[in-house]
PDB file of N, CA and C in Angstrom:
ATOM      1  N   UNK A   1       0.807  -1.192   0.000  1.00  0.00           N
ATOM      2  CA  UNK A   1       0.000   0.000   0.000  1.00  0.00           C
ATOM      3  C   UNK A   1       0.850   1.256   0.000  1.00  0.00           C
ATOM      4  N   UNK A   2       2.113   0.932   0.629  1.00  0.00           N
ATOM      5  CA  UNK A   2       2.880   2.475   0.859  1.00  0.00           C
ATOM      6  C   UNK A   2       3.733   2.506  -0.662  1.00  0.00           C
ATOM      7  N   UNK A   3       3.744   1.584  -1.675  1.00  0.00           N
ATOM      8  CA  UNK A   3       4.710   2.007  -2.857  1.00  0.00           C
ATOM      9  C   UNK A   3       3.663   2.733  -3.866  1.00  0.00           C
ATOM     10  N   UNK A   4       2.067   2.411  -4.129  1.00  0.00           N
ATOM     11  CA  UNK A   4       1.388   3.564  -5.079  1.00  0.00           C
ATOM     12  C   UNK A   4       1.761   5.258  -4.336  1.00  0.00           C
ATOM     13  N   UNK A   5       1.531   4.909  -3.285  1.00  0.00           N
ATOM     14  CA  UNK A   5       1.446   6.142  -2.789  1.00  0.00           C
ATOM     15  C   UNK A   5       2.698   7.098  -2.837  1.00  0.00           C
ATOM     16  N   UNK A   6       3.395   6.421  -2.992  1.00  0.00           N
ATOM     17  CA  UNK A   6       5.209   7.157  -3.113  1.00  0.00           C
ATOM     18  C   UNK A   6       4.836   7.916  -4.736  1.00  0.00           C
ATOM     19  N   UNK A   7       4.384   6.678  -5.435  1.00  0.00           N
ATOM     20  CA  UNK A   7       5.023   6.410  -6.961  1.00  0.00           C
ATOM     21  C   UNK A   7       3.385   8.025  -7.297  1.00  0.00           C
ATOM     22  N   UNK A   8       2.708   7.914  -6.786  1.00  0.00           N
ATOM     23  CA  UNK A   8       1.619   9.161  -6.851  1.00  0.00           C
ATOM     24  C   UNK A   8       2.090  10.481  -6.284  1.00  0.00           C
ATOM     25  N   UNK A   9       2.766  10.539  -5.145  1.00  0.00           N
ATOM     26  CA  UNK A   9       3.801  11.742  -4.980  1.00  0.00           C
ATOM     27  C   UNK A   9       4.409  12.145  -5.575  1.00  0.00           C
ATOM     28  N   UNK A  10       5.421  11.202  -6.563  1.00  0.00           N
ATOM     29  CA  UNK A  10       6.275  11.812  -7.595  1.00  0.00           C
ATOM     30  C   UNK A  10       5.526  12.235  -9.098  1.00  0.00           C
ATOM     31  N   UNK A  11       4.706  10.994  -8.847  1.00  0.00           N
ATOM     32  CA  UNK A  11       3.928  12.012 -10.584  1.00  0.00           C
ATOM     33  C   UNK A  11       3.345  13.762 -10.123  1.00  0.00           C
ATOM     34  N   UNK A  12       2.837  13.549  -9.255  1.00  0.00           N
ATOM     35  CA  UNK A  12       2.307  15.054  -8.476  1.00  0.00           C
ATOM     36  C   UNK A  12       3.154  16.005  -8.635  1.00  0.00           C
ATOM     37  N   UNK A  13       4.052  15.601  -8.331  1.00  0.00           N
ATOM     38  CA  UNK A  13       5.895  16.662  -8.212  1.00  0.00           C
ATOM     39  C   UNK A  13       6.131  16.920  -9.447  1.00  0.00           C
ATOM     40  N   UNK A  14       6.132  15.819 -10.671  1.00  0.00           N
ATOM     41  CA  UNK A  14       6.304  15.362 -11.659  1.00  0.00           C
ATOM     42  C   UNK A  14       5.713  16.773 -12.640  1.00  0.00           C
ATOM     43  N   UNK A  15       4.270  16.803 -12.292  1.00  0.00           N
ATOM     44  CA  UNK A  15       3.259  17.557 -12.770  1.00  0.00           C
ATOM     45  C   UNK A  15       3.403  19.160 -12.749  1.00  0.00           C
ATOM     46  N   UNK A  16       3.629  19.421 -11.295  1.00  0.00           N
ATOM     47  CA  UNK A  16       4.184  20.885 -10.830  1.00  0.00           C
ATOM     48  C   UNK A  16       5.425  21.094 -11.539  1.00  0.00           C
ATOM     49  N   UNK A  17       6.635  20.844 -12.026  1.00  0.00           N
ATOM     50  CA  UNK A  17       7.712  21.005 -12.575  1.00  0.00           C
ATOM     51  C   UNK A  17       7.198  21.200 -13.728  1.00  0.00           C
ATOM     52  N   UNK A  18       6.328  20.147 -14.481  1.00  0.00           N
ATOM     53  CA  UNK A  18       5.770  20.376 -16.089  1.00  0.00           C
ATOM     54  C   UNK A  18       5.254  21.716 -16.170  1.00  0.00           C
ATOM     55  N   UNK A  19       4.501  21.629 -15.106  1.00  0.00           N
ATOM     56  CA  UNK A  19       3.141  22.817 -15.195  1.00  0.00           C
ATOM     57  C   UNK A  19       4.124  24.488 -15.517  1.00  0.00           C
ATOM     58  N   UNK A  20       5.038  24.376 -14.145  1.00  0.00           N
ATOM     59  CA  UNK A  20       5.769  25.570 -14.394  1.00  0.00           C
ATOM     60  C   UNK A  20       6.280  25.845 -14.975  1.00  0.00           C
ATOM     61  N   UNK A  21       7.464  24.656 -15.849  1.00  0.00           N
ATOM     62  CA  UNK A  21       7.838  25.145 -17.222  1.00  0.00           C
ATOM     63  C   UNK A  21       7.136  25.612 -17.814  1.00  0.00           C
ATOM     64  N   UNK A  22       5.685  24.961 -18.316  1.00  0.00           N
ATOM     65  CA  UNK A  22       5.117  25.679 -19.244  1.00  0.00           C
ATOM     66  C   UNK A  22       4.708  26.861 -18.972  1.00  0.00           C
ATOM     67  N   UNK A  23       4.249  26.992 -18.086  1.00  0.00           N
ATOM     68  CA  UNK A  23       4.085  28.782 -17.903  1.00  0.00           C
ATOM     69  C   UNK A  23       5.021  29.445 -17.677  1.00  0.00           C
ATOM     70  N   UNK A  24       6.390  29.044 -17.237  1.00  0.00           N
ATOM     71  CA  UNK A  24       7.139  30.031 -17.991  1.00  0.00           C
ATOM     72  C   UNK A  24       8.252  29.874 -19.566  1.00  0.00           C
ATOM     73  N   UNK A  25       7.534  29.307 -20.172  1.00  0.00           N
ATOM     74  CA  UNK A  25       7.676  29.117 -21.405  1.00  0.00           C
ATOM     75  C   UNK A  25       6.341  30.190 -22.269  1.00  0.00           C
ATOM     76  N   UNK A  26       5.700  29.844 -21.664  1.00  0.00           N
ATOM     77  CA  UNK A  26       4.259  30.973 -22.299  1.00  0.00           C
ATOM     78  C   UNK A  26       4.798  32.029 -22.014  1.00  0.00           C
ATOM     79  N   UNK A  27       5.132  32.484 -20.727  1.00  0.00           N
ATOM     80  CA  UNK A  27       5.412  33.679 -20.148  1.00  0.00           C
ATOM     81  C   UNK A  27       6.308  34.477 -20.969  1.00  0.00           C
ATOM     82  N   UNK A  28       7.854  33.648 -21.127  1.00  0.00           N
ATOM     83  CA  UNK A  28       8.731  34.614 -22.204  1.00  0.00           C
ATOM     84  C   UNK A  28       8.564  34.134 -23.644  1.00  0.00           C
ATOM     85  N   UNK A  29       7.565  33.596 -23.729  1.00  0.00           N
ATOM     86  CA  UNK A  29       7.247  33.909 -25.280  1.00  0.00           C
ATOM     87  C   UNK A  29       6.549  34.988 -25.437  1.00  0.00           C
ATOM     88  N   UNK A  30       5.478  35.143 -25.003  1.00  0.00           N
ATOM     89  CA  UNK A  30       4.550  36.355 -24.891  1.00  0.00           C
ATOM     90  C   UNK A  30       5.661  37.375 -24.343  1.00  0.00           C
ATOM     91  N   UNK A  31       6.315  37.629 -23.817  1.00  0.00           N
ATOM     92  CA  UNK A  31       6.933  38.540 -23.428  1.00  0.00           C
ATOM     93  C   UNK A  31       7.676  39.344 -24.553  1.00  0.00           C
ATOM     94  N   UNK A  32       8.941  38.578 -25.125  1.00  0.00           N
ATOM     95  CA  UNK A  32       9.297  38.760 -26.944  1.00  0.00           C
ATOM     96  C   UNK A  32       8.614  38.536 -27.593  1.00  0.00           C
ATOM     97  N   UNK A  33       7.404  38.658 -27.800  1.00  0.00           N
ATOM     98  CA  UNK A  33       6.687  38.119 -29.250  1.00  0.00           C
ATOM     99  C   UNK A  33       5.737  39.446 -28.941  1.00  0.00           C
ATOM    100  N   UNK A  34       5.219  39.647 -27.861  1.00  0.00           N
ATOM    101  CA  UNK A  34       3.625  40.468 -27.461  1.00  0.00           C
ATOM    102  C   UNK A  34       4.030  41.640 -27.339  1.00  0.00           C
ATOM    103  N   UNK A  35       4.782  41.209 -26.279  1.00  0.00           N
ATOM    104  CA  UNK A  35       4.155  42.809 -25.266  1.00  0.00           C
ATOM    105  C   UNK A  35       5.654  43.714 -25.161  1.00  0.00           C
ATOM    106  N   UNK A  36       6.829  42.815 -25.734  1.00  0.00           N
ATOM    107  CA  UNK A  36       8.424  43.934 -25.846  1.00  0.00           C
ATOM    108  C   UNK A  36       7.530  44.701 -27.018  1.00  0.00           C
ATOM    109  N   UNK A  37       8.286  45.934 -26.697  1.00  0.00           N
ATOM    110  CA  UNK A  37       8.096  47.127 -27.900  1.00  0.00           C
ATOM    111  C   UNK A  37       9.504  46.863 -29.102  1.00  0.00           C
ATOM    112  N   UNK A  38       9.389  46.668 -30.214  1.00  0.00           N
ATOM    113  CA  UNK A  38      10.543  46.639 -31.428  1.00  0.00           C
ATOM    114  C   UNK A  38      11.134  47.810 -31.133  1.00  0.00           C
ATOM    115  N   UNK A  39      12.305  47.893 -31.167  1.00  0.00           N
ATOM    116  CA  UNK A  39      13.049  48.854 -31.197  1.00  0.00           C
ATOM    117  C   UNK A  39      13.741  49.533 -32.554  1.00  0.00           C
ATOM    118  N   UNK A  40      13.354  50.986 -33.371  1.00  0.00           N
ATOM    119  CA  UNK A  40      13.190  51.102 -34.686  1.00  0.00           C
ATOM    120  C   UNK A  40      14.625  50.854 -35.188  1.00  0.00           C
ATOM    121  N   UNK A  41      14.977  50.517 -36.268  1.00  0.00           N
ATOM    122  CA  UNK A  41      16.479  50.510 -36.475  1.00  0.00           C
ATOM    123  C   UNK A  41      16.852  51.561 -36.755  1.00  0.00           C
ATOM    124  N   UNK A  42      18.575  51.083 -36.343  1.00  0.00           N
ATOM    125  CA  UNK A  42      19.140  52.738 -36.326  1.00  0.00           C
ATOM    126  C   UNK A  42      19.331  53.499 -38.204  1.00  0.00           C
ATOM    127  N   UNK A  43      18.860  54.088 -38.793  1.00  0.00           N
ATOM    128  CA  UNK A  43      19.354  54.525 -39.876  1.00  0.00           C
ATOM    129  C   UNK A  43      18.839  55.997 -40.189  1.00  0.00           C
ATOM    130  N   UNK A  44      20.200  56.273 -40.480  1.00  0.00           N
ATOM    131  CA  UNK A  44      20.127  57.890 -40.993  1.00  0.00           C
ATOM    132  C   UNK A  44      19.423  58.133 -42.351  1.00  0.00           C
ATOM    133  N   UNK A  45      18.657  59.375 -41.783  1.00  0.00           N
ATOM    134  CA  UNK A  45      17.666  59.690 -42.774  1.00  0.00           C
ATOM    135  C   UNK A  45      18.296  61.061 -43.197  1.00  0.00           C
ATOM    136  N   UNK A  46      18.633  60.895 -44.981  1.00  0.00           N
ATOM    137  CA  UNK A  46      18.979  62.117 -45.115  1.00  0.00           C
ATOM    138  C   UNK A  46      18.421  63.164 -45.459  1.00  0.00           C
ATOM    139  N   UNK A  47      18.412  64.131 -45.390  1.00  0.00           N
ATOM    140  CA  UNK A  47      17.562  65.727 -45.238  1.00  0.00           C
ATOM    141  C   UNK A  47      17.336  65.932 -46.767  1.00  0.00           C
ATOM    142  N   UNK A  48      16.434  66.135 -47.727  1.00  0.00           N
ATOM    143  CA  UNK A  48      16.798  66.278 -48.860  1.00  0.00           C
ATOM    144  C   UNK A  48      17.090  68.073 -49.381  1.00  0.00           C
ATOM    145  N   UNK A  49      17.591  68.447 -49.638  1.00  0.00           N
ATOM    146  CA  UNK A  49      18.324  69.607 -49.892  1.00  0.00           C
ATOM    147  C   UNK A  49      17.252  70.485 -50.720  1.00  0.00           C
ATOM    148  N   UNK A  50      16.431  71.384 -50.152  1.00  0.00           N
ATOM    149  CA  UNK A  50      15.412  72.054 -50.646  1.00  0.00           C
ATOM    150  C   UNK A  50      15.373  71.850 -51.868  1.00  0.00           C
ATOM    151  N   UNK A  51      14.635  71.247 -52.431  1.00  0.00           N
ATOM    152  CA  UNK A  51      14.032  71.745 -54.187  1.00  0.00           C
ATOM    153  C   UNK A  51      12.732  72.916 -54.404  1.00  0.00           C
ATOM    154  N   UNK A  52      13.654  73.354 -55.359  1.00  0.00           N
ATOM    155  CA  UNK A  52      12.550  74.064 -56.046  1.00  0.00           C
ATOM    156  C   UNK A  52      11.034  73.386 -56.864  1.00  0.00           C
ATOM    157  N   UNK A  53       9.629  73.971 -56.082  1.00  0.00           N
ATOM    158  CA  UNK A  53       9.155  73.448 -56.633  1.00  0.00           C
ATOM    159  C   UNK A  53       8.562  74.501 -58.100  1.00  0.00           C
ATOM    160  N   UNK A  54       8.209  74.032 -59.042  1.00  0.00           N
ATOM    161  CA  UNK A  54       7.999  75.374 -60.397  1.00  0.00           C
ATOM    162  C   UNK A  54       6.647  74.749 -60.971  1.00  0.00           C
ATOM    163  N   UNK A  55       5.894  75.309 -60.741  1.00  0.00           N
ATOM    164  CA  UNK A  55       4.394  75.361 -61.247  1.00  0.00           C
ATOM    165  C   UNK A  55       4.163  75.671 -62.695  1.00  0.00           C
ATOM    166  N   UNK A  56       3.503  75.081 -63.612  1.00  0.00           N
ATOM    167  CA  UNK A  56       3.308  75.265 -64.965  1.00  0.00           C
ATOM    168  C   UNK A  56       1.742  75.915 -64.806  1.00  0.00           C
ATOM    169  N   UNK A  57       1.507  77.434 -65.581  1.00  0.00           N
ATOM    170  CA  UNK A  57       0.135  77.212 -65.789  1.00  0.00           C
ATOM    171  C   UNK A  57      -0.088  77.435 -67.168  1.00  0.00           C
ATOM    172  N   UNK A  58       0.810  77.181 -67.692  1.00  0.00           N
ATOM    173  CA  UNK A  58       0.679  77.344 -69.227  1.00  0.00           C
ATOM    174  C   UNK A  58      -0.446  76.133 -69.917  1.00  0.00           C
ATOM    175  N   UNK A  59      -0.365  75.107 -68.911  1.00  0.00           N
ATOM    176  CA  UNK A  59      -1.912  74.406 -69.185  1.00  0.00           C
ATOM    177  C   UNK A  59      -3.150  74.918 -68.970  1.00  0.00           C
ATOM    178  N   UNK A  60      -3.490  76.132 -67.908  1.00  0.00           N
ATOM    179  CA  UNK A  60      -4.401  76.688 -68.086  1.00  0.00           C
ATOM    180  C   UNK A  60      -4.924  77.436 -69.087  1.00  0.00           C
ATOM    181  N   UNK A  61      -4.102  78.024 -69.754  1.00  0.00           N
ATOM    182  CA  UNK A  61      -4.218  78.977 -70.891  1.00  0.00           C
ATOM    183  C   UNK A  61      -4.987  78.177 -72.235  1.00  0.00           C
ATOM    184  N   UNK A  62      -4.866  76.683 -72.385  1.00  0.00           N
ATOM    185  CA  UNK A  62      -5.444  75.984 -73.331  1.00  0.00           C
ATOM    186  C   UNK A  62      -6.666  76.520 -73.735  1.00  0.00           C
ATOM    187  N   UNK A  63      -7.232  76.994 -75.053  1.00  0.00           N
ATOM    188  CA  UNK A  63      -8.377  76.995 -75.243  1.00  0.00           C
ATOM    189  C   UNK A  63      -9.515  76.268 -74.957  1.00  0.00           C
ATOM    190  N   UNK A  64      -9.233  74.979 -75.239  1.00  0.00           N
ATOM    191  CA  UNK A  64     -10.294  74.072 -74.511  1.00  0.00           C
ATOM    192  C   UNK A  64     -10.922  74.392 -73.499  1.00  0.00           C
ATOM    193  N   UNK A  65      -9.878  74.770 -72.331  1.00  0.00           N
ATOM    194  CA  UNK A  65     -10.375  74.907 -70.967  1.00  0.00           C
ATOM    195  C   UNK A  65     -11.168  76.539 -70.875  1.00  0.00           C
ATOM    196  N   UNK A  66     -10.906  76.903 -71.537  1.00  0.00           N
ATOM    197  CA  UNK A  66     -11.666  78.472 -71.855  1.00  0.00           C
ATOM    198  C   UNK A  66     -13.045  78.045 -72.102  1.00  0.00           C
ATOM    199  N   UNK A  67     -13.118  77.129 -72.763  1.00  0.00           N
ATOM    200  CA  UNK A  67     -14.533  77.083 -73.651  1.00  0.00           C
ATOM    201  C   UNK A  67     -15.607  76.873 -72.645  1.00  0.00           C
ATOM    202  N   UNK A  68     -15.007  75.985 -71.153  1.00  0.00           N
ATOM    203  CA  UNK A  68     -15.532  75.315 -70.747  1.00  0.00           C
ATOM    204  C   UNK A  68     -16.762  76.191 -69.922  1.00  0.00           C
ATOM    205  N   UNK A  69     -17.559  75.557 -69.667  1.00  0.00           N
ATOM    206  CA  UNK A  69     -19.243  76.577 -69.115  1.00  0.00           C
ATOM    207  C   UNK A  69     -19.199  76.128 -67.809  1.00  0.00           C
ATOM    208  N   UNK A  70     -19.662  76.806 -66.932  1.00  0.00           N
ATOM    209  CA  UNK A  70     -20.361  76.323 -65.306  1.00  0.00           C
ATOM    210  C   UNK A  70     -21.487  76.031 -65.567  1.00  0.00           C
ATOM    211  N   UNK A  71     -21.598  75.124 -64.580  1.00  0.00           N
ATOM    212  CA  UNK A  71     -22.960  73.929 -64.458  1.00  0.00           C
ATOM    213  C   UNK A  71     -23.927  75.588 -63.637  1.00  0.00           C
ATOM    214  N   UNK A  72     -25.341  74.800 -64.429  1.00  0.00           N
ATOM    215  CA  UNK A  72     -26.406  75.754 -63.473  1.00  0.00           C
ATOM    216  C   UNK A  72     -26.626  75.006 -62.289  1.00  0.00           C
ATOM    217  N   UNK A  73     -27.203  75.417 -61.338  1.00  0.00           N
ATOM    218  CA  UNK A  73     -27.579  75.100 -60.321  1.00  0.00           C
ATOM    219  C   UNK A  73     -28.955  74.156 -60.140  1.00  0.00           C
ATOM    220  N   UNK A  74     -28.396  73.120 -59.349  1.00  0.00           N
ATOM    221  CA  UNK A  74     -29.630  72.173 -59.181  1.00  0.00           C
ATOM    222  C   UNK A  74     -30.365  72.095 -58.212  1.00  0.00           C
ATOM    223  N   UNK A  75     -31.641  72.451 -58.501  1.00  0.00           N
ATOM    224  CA  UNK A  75     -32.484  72.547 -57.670  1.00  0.00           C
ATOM    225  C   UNK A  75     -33.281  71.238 -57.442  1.00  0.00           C
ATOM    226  N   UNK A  76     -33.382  71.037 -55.718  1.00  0.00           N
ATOM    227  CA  UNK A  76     -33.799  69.564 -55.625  1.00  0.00           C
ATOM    228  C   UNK A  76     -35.798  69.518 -55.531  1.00  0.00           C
ATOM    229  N   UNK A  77     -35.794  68.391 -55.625  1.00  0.00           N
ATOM    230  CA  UNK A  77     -37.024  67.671 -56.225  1.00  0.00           C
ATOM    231  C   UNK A  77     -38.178  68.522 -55.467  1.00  0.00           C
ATOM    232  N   UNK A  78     -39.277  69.027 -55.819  1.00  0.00           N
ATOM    233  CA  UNK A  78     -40.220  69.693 -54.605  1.00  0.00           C
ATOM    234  C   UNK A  78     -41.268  68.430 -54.789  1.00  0.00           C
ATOM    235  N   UNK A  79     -41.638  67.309 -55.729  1.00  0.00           N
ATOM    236  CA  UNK A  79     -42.260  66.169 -55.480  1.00  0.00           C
ATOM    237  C   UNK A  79     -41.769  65.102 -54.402  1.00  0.00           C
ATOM    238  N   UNK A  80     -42.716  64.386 -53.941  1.00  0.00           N
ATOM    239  CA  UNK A  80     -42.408  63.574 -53.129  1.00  0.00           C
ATOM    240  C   UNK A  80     -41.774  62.430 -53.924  1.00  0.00           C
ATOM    241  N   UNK A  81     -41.067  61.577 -53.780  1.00  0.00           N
ATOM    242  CA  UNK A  81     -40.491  60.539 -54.608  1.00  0.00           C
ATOM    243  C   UNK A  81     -41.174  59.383 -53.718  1.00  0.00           C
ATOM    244  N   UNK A  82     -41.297  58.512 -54.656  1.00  0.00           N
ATOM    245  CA  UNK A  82     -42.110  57.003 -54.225  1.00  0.00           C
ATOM    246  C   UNK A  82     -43.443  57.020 -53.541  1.00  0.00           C
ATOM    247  N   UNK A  83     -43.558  55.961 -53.281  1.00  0.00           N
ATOM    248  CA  UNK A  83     -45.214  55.261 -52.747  1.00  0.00           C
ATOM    249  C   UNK A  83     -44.830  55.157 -51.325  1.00  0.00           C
ATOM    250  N   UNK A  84     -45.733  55.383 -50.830  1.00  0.00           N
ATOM    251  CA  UNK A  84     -45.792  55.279 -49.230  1.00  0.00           C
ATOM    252  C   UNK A  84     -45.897  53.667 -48.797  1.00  0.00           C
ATOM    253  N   UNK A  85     -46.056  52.861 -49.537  1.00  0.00           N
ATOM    254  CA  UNK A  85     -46.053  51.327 -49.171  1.00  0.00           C
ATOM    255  C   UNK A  85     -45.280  50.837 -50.462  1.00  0.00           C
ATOM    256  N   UNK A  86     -43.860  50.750 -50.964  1.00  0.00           N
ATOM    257  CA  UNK A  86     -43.186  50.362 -51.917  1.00  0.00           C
ATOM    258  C   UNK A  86     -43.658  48.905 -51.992  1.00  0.00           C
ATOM    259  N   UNK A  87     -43.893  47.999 -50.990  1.00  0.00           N
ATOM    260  CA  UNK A  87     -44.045  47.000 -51.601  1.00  0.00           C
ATOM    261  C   UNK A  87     -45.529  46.281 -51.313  1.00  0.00           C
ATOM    262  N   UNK A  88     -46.403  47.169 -52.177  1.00  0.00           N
ATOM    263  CA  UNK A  88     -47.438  46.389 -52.325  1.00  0.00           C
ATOM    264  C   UNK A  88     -47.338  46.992 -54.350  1.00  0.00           C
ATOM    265  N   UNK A  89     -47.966  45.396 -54.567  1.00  0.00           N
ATOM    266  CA  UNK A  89     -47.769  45.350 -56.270  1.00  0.00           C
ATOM    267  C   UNK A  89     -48.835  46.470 -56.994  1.00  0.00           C
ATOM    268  N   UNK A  90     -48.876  46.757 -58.155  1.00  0.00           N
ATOM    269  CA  UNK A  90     -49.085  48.064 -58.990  1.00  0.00           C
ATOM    270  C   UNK A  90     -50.731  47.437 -59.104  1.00  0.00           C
TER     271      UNK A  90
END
């Protein structure tokens, strides 16, 4: 009777050692994988040396775009639109 009982102590013991590895195996995984912040790499960013920027409006001047008209103004619907029960048949 006293050798299950030994041989059940040590699986018990057995169990607690497993158990804690694994949680701290979860623990520093999640730790590097989750919740560390990446740290950005180091690289120099170089300044780019003012450019000039130079605007063309010599495309505006196109006749085409001369020709072109403004829209009149749209005035919205003073009818009611649709049936008060859309789905009953005609």
């Amino acid at each position: 009777m006293a050798i299950p009982y030994i041989t059940e102590k040590k699986r018990q013991r057995l169990f607690i050692v497993v158990f804690i590895l694994v949680t701290l195996t979860t623990i520093f995984v999640l730790w590097q994988f989750y919740f560390k912040k990446q740290k950005p790499p180091l690289v120099k960013k170089e300044i780019p040396v003012g450019k000039k920027i130079v605007i063309d409006f010599t495309v505006l001047e196109n006749p085409l775009l001369k020709e072109l008209q403004i829209f009149e103004e749209i005035k919205p619907f003073k009818e009611t639109l649709g049936r008060k029960t859309p789905f009953l048949p005609y």
